[in-house]
N, C-alpha and C. Protein backbone atom coordinates (compact mmCIF):
# COMPACT_ATOMS: atom_id res chain seq x y z
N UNK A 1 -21.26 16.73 57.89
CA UNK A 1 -22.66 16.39 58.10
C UNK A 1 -22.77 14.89 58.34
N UNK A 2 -23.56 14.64 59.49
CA UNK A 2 -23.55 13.10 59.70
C UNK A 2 -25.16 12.94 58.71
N UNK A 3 -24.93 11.09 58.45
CA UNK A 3 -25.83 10.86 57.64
C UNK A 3 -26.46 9.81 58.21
N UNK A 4 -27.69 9.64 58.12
CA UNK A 4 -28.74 8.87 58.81
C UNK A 4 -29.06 8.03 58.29
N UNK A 5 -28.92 6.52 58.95
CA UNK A 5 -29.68 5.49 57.69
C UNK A 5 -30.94 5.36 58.21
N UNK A 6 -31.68 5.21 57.54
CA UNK A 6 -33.82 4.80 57.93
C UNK A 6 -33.66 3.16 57.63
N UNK A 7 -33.64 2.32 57.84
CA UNK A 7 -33.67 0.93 57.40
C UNK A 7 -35.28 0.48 58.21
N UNK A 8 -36.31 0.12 57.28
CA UNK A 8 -37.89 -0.24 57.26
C UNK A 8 -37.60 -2.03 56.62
N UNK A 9 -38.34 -2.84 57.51
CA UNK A 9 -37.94 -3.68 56.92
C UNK A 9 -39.94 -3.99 56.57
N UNK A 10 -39.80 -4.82 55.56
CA UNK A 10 -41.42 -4.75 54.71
C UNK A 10 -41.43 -6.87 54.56
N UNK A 11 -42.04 -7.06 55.81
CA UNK A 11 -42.03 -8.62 55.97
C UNK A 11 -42.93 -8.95 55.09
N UNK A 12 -44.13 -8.52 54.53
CA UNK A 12 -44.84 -9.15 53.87
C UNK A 12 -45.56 -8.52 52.37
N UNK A 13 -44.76 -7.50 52.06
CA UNK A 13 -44.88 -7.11 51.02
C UNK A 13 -46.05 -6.82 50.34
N UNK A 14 -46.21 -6.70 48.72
CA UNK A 14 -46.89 -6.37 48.46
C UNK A 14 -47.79 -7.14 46.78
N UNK A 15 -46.49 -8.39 47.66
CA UNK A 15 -46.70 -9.26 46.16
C UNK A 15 -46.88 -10.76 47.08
N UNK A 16 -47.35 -11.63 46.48
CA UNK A 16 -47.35 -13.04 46.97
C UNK A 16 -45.93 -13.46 46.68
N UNK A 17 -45.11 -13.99 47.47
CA UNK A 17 -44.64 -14.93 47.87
C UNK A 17 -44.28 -16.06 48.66
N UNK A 18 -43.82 -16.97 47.98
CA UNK A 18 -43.59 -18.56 49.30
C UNK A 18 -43.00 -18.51 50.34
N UNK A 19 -41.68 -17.38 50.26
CA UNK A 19 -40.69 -17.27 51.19
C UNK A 19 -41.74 -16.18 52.40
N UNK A 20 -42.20 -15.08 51.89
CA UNK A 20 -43.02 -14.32 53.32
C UNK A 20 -43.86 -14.93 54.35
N UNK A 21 -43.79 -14.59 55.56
CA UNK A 21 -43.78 -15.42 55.82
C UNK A 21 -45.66 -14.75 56.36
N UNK A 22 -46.76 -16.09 56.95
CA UNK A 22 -47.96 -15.74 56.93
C UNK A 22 -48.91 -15.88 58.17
N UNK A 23 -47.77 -16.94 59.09
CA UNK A 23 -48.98 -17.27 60.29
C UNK A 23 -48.17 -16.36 61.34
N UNK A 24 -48.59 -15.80 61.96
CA UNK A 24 -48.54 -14.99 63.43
C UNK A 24 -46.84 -15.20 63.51
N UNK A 25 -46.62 -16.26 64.42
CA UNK A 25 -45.46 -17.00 65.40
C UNK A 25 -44.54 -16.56 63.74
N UNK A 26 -44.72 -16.76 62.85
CA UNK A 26 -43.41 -16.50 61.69
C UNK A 26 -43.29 -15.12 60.94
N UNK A 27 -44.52 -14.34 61.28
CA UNK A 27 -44.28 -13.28 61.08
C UNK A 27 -43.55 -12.79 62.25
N UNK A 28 -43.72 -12.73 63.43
CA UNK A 28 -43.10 -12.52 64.70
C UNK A 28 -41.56 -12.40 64.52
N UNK A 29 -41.19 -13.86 64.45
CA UNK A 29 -39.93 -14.35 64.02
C UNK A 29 -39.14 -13.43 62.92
N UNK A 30 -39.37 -13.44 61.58
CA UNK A 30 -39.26 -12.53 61.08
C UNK A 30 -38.76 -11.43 61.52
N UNK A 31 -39.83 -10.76 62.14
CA UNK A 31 -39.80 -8.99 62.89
C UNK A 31 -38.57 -9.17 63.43
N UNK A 32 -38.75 -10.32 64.48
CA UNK A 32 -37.61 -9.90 65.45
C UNK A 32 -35.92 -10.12 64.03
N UNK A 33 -35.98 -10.50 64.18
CA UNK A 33 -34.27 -10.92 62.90
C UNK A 33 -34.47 -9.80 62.43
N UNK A 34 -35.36 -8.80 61.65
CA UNK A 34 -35.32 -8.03 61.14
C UNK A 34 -34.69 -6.74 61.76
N UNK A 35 -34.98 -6.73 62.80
CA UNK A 35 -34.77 -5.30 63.96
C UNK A 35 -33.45 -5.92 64.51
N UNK A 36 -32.81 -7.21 64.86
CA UNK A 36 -31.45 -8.09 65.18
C UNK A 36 -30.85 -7.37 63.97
N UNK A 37 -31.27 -7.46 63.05
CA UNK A 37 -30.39 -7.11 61.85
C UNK A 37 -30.47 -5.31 61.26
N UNK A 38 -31.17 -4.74 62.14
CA UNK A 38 -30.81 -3.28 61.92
C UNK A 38 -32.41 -2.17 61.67
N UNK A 39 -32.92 -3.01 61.55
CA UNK A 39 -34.16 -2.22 60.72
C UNK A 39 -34.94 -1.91 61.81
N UNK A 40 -35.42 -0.01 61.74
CA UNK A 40 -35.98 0.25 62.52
C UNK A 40 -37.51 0.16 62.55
N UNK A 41 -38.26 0.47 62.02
CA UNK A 41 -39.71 0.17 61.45
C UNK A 41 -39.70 -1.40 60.95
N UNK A 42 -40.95 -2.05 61.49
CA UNK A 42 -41.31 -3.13 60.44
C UNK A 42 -42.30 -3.33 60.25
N UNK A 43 -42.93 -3.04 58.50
CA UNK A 43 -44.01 -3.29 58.34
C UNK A 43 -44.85 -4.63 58.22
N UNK A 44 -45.52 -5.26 58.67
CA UNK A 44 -46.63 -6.31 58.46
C UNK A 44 -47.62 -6.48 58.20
N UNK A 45 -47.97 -7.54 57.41
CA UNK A 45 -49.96 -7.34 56.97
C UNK A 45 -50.04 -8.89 57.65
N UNK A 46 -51.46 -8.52 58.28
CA UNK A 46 -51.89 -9.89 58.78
C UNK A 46 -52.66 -10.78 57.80
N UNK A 47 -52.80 -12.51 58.20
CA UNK A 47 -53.65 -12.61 57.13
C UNK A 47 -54.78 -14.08 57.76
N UNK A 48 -55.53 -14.30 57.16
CA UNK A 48 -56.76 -15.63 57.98
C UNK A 48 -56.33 -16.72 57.70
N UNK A 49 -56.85 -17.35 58.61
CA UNK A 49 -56.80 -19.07 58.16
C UNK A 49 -56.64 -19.15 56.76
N UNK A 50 -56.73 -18.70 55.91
CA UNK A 50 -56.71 -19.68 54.12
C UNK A 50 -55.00 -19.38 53.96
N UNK A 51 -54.63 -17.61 54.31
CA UNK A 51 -54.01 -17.21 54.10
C UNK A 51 -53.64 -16.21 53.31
N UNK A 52 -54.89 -15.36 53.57
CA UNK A 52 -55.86 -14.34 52.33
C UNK A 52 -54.81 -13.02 53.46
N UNK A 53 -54.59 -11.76 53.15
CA UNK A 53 -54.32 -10.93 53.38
C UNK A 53 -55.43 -10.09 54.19
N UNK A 54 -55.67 -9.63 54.77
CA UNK A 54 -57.12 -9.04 55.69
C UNK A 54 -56.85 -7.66 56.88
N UNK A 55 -57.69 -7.13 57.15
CA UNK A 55 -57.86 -6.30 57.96
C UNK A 55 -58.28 -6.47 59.63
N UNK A 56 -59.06 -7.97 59.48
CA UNK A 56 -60.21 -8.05 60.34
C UNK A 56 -58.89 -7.97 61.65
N UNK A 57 -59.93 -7.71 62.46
CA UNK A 57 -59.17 -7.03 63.96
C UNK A 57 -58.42 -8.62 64.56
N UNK A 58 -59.42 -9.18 65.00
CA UNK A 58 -58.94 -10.62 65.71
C UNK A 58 -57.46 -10.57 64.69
N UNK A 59 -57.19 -10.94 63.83
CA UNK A 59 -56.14 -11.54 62.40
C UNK A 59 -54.77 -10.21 63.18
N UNK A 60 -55.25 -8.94 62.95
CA UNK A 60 -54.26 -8.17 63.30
C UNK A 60 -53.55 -8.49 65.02
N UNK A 61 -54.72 -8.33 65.62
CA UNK A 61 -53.96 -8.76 67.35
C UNK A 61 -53.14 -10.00 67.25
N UNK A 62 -53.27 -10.90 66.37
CA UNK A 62 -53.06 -12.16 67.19
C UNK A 62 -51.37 -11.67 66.30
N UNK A 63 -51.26 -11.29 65.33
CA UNK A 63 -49.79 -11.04 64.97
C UNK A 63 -49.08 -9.90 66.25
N UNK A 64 -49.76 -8.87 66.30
CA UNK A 64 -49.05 -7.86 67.38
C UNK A 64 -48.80 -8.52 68.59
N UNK A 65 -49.70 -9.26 69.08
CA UNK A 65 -49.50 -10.08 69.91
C UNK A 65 -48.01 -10.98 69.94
N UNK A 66 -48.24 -11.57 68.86
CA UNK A 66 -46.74 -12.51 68.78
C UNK A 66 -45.46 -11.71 68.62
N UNK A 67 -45.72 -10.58 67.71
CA UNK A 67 -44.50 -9.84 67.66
C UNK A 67 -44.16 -9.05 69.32
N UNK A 68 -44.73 -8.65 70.37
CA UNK A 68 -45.02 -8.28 71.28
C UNK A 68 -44.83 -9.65 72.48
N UNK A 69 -44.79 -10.72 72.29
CA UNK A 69 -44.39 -11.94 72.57
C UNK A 69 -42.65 -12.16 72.52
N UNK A 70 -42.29 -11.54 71.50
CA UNK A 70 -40.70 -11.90 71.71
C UNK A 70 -40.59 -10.58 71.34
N UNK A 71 -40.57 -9.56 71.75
CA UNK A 71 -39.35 -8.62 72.06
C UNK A 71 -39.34 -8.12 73.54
């Protein structure tokens, strides 16, 4: 039986940290190394100017955008 790896890589988690990364262009960055390095899914949360975590639409495009920018 062959065995399947799932590798999801989770750029911005679900906890605050210094190292995740938060503006567009470094979440981007991120993604891409992440998928260079094997991982098929990558999850991201966008976040606003302060650096608050958010939904709002503009906040989400401008990351898809960048990730969509380099691949």
């Amino acid at each position: 039986m062959e065995t399947t790896i799932f590798l999801q890589a989770a750029l911005t988690g679900d906890r605050i940290h210094p190292a995740a990364p938060r503006h567009p262009t470094a979440i981007a960055e991120a993604a891409l190394a992440a998928v260079d390095a094997g991982a098929q899914p990558v999850h991201v949360h966008a976040f606003d100017d302060a650096g608050r975590e958010t939904l709002d639409g503009a906040a989400c495009a401008k990351v898809l955008r960048a990730i969509r920018a380099l691949s």
